[in-house]
PDB file of N, CA and C in Angstrom:
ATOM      1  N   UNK A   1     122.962  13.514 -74.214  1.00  0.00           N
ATOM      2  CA  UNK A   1     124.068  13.132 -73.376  1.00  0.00           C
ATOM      3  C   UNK A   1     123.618  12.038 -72.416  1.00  0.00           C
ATOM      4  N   UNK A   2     124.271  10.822 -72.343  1.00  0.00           N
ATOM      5  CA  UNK A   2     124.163   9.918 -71.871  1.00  0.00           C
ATOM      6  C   UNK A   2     124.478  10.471 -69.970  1.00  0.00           C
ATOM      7  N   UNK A   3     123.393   9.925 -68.959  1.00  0.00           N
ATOM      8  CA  UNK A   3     124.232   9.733 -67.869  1.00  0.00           C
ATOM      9  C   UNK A   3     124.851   9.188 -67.153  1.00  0.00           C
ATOM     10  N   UNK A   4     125.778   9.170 -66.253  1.00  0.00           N
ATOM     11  CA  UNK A   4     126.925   8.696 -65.930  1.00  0.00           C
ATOM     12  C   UNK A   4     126.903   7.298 -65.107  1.00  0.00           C
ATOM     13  N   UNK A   5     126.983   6.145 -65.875  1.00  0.00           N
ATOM     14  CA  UNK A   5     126.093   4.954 -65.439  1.00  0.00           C
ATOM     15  C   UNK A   5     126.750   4.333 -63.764  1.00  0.00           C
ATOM     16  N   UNK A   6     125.693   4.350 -62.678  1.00  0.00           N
ATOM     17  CA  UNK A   6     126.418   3.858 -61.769  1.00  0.00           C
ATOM     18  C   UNK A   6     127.043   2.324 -61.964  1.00  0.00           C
ATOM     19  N   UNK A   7     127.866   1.836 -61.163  1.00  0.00           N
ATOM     20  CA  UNK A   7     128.761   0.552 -61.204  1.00  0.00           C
ATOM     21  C   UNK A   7     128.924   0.301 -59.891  1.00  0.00           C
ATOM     22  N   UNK A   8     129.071  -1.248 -59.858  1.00  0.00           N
ATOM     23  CA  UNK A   8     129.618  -1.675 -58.428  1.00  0.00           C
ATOM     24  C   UNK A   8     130.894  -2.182 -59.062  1.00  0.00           C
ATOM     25  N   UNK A   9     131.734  -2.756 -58.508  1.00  0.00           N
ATOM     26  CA  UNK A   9     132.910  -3.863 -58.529  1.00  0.00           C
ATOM     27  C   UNK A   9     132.684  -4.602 -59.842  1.00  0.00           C
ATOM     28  N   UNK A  10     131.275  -5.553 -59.656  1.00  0.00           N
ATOM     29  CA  UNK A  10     131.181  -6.372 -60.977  1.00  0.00           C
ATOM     30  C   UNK A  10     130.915  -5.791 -62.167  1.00  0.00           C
ATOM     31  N   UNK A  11     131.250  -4.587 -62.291  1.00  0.00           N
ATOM     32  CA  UNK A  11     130.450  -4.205 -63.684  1.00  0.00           C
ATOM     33  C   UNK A  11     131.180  -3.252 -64.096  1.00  0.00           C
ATOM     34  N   UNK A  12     132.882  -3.429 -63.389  1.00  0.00           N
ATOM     35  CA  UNK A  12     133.557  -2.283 -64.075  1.00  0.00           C
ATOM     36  C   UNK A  12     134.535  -3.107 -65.569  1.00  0.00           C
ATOM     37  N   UNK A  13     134.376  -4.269 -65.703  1.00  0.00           N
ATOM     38  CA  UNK A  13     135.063  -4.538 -67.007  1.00  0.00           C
ATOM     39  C   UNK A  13     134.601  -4.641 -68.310  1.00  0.00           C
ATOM     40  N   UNK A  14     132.654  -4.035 -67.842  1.00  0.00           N
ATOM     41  CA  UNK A  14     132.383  -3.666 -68.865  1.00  0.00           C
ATOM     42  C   UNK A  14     132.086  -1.872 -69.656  1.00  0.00           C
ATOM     43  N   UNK A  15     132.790  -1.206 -68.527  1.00  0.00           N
ATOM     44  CA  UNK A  15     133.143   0.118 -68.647  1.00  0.00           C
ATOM     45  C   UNK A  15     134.663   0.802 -68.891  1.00  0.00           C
ATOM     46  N   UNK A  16     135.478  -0.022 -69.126  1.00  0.00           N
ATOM     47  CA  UNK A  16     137.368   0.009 -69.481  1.00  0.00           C
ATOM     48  C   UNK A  16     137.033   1.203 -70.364  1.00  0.00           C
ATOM     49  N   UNK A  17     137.557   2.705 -70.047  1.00  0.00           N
ATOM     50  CA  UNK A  17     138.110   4.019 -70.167  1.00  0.00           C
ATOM     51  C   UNK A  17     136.364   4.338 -70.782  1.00  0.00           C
ATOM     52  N   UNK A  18     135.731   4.189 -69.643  1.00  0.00           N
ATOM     53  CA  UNK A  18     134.549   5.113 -69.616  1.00  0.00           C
ATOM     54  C   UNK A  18     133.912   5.754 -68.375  1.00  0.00           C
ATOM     55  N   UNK A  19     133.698   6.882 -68.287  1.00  0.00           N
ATOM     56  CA  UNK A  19     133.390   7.561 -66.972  1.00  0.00           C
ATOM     57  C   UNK A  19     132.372   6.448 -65.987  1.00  0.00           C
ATOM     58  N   UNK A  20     132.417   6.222 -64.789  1.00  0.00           N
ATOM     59  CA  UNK A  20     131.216   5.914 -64.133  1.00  0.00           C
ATOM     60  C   UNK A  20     131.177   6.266 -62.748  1.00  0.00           C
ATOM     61  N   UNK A  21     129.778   6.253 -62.291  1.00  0.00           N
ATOM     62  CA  UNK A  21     129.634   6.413 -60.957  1.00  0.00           C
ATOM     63  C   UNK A  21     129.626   5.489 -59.990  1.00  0.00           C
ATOM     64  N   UNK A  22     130.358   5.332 -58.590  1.00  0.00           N
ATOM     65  CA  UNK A  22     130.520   4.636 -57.842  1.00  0.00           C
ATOM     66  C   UNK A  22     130.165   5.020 -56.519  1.00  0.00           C
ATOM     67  N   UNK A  23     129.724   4.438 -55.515  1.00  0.00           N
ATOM     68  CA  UNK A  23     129.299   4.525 -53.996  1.00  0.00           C
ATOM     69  C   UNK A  23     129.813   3.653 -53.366  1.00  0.00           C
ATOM     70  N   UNK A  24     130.720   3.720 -52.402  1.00  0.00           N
ATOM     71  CA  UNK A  24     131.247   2.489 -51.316  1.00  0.00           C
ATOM     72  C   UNK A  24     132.029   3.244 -50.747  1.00  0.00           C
ATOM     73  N   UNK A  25     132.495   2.085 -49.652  1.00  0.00           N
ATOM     74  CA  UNK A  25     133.371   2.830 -48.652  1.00  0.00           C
ATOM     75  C   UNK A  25     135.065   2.603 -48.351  1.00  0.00           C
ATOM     76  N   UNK A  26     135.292   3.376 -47.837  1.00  0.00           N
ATOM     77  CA  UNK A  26     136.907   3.754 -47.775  1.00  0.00           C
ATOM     78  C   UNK A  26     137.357   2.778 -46.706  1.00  0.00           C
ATOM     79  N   UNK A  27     138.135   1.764 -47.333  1.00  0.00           N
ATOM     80  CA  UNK A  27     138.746   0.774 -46.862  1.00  0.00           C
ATOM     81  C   UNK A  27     140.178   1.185 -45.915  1.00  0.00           C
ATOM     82  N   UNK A  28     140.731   1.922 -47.406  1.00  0.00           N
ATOM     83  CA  UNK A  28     142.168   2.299 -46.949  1.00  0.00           C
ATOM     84  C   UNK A  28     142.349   2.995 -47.537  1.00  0.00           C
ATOM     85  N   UNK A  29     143.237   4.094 -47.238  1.00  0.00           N
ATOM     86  CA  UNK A  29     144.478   5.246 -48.044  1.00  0.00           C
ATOM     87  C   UNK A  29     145.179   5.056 -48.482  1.00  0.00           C
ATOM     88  N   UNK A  30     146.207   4.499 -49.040  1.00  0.00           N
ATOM     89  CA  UNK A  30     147.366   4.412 -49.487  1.00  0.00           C
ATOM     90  C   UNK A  30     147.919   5.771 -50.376  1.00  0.00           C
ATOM     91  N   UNK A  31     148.615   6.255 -49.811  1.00  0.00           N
ATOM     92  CA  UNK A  31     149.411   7.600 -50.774  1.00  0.00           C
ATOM     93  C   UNK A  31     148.288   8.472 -51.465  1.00  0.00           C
ATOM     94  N   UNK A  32     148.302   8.386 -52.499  1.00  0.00           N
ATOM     95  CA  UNK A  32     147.304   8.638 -53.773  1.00  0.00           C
ATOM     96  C   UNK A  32     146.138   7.494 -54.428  1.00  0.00           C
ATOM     97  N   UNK A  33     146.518   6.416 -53.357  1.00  0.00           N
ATOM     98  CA  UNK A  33     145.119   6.139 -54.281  1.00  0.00           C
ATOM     99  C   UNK A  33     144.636   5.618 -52.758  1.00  0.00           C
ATOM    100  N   UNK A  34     143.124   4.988 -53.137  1.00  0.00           N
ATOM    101  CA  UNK A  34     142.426   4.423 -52.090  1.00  0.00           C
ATOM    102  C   UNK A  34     141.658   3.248 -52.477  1.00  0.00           C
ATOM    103  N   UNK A  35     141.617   2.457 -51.606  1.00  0.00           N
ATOM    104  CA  UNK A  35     141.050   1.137 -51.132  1.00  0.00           C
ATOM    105  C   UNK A  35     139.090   1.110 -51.204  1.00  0.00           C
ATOM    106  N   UNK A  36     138.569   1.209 -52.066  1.00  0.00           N
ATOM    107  CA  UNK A  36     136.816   1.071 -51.969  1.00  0.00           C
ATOM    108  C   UNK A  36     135.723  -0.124 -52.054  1.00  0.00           C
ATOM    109  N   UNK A  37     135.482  -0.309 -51.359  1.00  0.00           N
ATOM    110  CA  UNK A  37     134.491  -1.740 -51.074  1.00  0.00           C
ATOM    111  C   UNK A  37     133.293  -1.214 -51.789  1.00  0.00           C
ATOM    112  N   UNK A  38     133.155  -1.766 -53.112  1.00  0.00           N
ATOM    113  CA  UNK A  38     131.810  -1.151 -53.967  1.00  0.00           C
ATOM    114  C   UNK A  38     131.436  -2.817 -54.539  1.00  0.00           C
ATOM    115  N   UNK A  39     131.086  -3.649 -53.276  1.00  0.00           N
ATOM    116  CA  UNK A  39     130.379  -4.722 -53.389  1.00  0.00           C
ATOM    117  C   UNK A  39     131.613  -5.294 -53.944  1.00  0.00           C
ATOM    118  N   UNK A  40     132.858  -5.571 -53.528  1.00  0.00           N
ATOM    119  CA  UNK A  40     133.936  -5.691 -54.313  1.00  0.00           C
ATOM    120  C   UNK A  40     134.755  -4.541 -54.273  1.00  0.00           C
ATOM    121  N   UNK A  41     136.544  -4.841 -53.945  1.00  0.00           N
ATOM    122  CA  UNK A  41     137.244  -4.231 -54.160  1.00  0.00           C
ATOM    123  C   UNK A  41     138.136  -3.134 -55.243  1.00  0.00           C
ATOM    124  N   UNK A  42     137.632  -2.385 -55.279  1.00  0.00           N
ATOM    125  CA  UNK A  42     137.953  -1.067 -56.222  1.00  0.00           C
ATOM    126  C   UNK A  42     139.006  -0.138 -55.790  1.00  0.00           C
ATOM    127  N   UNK A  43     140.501  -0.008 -56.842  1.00  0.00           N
ATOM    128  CA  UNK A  43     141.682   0.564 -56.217  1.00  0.00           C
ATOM    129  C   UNK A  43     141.103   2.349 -57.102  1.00  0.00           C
ATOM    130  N   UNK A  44     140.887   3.196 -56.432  1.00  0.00           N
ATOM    131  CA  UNK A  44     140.787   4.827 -57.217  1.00  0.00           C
ATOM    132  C   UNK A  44     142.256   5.328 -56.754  1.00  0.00           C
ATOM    133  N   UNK A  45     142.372   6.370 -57.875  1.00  0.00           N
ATOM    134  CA  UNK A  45     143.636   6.571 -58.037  1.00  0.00           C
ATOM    135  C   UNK A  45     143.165   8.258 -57.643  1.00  0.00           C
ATOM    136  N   UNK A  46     143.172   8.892 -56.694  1.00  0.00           N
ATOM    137  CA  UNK A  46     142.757  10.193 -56.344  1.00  0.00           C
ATOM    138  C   UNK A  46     143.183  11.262 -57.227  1.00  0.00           C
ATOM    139  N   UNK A  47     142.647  12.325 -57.373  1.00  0.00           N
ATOM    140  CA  UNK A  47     143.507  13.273 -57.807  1.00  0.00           C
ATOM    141  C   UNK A  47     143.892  14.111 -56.759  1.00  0.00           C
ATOM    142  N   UNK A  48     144.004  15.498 -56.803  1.00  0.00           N
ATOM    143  CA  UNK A  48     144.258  16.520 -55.648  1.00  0.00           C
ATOM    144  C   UNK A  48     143.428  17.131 -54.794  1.00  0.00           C
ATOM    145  N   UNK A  49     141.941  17.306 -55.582  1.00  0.00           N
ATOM    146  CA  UNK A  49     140.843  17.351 -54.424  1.00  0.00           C
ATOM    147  C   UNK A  49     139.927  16.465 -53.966  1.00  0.00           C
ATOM    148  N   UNK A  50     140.518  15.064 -53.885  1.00  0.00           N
ATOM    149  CA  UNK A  50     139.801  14.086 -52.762  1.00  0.00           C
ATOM    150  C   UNK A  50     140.797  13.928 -51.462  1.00  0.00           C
ATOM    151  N   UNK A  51     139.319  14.038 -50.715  1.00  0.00           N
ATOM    152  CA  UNK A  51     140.005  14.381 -49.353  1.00  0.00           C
ATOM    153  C   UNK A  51     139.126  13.118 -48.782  1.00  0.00           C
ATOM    154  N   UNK A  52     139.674  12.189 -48.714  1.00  0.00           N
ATOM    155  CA  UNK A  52     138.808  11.446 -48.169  1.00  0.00           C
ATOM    156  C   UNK A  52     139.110  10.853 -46.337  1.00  0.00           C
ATOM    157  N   UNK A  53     138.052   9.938 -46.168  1.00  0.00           N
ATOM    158  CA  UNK A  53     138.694   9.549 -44.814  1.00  0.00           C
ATOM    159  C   UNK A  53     138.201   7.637 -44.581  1.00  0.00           C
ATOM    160  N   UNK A  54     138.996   7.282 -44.358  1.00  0.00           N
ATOM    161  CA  UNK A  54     138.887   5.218 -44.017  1.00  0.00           C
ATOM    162  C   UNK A  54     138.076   5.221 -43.241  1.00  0.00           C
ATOM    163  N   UNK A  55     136.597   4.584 -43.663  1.00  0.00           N
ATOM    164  CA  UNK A  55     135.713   3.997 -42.785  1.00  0.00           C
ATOM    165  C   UNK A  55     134.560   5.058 -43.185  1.00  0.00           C
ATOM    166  N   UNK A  56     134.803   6.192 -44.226  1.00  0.00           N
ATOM    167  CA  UNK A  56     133.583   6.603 -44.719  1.00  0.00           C
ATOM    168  C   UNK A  56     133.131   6.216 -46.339  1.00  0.00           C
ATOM    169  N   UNK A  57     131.867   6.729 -46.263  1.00  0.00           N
ATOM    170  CA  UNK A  57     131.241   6.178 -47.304  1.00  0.00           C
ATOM    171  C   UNK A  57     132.191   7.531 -48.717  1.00  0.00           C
ATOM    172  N   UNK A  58     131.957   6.780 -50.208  1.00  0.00           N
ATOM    173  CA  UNK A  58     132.340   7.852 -51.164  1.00  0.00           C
ATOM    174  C   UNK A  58     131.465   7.550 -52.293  1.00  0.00           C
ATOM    175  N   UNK A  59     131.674   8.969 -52.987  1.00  0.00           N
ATOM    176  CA  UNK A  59     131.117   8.637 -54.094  1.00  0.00           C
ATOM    177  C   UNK A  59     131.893   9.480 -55.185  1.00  0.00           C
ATOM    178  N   UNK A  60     132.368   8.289 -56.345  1.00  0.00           N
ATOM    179  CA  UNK A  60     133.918   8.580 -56.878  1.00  0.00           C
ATOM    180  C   UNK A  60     132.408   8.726 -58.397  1.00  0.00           C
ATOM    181  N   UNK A  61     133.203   9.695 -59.076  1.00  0.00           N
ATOM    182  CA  UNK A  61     133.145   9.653 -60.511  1.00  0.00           C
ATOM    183  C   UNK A  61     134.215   9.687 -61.182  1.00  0.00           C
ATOM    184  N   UNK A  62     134.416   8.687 -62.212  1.00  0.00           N
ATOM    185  CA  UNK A  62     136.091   8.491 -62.887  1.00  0.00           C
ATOM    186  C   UNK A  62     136.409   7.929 -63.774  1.00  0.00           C
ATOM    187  N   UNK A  63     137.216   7.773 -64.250  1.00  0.00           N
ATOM    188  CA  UNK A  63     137.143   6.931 -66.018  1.00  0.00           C
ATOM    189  C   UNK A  63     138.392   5.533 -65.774  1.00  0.00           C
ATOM    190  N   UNK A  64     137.311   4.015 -65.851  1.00  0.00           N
ATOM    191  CA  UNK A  64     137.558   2.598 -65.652  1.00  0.00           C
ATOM    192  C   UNK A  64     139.041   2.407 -66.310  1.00  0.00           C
ATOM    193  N   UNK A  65     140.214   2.493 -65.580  1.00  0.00           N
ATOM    194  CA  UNK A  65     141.332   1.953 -66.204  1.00  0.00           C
ATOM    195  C   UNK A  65     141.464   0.865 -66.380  1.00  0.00           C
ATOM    196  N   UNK A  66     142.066   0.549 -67.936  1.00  0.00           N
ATOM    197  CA  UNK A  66     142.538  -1.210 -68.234  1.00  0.00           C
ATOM    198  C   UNK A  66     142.505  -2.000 -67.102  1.00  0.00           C
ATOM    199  N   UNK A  67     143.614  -2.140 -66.186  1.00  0.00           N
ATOM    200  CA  UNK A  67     143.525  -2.867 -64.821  1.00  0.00           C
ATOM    201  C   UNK A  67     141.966  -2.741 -63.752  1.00  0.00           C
ATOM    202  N   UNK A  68     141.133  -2.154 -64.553  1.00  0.00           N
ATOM    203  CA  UNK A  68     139.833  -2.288 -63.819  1.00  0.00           C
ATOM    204  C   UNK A  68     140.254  -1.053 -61.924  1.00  0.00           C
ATOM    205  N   UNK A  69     140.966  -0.540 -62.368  1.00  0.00           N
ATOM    206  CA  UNK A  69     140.814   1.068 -61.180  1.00  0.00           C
ATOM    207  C   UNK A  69     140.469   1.678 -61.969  1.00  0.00           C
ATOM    208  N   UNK A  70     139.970   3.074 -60.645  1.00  0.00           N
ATOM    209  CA  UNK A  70     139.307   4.505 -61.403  1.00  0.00           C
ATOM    210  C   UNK A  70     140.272   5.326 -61.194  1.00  0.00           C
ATOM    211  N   UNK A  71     140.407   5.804 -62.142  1.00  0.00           N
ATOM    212  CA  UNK A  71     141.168   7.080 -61.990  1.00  0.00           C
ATOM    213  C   UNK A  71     140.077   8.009 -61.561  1.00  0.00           C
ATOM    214  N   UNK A  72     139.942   8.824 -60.493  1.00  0.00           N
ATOM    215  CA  UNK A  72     138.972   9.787 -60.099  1.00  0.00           C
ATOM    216  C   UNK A  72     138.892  11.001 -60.776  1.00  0.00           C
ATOM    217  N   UNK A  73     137.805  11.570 -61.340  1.00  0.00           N
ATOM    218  CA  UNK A  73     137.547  13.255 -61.643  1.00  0.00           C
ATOM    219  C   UNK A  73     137.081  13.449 -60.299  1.00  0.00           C
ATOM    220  N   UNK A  74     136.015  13.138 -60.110  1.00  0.00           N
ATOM    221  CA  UNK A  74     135.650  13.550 -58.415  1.00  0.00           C
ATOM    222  C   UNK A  74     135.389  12.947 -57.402  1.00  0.00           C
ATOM    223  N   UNK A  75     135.115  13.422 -56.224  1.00  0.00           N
ATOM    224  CA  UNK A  75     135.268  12.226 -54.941  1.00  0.00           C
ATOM    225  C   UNK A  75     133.972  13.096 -54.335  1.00  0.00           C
ATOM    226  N   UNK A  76     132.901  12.669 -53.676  1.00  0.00           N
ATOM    227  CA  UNK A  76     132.311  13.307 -52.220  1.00  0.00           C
ATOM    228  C   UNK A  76     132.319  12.181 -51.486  1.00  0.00           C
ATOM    229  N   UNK A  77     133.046  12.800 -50.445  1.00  0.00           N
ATOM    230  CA  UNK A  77     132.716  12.104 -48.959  1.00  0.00           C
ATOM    231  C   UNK A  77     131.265  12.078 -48.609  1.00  0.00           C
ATOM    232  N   UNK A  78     131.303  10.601 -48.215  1.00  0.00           N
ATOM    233  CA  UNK A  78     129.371  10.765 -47.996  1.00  0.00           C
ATOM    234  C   UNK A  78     128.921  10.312 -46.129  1.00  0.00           C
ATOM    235  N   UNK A  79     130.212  10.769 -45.840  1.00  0.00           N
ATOM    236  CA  UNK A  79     130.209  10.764 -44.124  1.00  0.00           C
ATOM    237  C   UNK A  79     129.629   8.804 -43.434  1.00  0.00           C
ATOM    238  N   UNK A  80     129.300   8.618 -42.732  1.00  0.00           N
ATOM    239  CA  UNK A  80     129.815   6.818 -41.997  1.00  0.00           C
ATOM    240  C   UNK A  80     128.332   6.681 -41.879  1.00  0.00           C
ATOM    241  N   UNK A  81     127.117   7.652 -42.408  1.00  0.00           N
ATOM    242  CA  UNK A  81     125.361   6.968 -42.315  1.00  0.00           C
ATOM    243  C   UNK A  81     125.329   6.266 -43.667  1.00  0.00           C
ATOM    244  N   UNK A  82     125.762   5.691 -44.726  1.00  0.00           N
ATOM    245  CA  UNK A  82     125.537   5.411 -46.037  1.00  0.00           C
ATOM    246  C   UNK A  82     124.459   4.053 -45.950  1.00  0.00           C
ATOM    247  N   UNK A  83     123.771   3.444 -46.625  1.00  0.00           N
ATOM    248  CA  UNK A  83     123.064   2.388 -47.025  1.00  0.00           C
ATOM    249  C   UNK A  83     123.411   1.861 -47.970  1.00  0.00           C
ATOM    250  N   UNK A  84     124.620   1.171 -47.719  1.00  0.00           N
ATOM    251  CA  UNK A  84     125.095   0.319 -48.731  1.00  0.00           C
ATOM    252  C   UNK A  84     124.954  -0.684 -49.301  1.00  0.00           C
ATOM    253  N   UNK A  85     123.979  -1.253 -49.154  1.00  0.00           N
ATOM    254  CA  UNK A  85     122.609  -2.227 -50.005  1.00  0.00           C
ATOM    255  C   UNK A  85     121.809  -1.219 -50.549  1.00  0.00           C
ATOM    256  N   UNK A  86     121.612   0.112 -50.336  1.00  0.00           N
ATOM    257  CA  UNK A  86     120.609   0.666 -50.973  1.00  0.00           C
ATOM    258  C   UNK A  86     120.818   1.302 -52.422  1.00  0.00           C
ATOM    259  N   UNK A  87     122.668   1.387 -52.161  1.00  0.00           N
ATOM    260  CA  UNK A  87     123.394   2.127 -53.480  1.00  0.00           C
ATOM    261  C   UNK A  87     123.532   0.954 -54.413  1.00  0.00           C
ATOM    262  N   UNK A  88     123.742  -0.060 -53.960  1.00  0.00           N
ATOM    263  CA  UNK A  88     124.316  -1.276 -54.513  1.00  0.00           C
ATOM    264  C   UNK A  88     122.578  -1.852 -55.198  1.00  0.00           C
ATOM    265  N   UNK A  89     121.493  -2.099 -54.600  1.00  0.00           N
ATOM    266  CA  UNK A  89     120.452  -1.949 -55.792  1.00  0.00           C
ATOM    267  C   UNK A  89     120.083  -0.941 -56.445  1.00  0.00           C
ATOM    268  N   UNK A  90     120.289   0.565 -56.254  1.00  0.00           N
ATOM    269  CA  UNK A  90     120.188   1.319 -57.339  1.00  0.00           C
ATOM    270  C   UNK A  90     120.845   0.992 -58.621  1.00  0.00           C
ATOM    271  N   UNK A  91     121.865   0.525 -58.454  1.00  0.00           N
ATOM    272  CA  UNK A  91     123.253  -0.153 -59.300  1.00  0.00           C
ATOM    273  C   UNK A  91     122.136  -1.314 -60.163  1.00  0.00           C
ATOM    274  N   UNK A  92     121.688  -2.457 -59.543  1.00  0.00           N
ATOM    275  CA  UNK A  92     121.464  -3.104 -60.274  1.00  0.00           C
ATOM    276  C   UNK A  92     119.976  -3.136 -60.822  1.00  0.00           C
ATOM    277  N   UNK A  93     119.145  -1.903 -60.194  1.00  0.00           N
ATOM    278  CA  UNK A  93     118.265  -1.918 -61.134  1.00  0.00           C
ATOM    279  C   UNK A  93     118.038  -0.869 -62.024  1.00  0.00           C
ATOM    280  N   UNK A  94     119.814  -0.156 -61.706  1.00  0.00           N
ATOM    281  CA  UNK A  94     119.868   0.893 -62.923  1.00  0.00           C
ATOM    282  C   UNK A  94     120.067   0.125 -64.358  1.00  0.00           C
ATOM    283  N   UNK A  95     120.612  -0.614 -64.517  1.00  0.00           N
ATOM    284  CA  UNK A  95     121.235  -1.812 -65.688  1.00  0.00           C
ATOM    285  C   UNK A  95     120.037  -2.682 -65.967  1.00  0.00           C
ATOM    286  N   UNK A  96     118.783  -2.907 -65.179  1.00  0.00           N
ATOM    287  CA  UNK A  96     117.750  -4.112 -65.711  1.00  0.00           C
ATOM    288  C   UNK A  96     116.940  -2.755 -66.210  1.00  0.00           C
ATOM    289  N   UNK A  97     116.840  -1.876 -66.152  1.00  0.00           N
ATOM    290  CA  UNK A  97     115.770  -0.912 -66.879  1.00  0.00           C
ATOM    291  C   UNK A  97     117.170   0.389 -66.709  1.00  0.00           C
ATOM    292  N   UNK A  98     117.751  -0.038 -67.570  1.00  0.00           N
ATOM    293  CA  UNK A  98     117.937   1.340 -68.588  1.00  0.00           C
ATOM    294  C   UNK A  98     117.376   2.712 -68.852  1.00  0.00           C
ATOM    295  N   UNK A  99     116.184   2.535 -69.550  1.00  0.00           N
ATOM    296  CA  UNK A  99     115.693   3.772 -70.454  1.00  0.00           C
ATOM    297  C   UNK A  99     115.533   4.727 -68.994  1.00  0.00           C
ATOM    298  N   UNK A 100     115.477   4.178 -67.628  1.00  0.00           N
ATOM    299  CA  UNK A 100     114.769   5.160 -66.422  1.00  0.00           C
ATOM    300  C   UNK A 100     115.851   5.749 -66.090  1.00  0.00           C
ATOM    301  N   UNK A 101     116.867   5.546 -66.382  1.00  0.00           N
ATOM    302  CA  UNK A 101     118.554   5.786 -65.775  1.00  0.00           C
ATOM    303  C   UNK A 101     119.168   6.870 -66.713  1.00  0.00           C
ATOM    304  N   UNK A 102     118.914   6.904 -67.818  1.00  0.00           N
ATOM    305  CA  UNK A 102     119.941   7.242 -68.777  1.00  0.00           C
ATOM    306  C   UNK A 102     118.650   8.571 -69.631  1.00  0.00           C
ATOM    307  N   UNK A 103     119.778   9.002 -70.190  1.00  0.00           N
ATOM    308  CA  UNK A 103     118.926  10.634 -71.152  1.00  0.00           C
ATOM    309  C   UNK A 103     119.677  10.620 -72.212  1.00  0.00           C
ATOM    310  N   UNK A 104     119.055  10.982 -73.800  1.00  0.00           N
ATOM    311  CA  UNK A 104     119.322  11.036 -74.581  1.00  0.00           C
ATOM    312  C   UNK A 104     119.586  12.228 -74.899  1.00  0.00           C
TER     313      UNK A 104
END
């Protein structure tokens, strides 16, 4: 089983209706979905147990819709200490070395 490859913003049009993991922060609420700055603007489409809050950090797992949003399976709030350069190179040196990221 493959694991669940993290993504920022730039790297969700090469994941269109495949699960991935995301870290950034809560821009805005809107209704049911929310506003996420993941190095780039990302619209998630919540389900019923994300409880989130604007101006904290998240971390969405969800499957890349056509229009490049997530539809969310899950949300954790990761509270307003996040290192968001630190998630954002995990991101990109999860993708330059592979084999360390992923399980067969």
């Amino acid at each position: 089983m493959d694991a669940t490859p993290r993504v920022t913003c730039g790297y969700l049009n090469s994941y269109v209706n495949k699960n991935v993991m995301v870290v950034g922060k809560v821009i805005q609420l809107r209704g049911e979905s929310a506003l996420i700055d993941a190095d780039g603007n990302i619209t998630a489409h919540l389900n019923r147990d994300s409880h989130l809050t604007a101006g904290s950090g998240v971390q969405i797992i969800g499957k890349v819709q056509p229009d490049l949003s997530i539809k969310v399976l899950s949300a954790l709030d990761l509270g307003t200490a996040v290192d968001y350069n630190l998630a954002n190179t995990v991101v990109e040196l999860s993708h330059q070395h592979r084999s360390l990221f992923a399980s067969d």
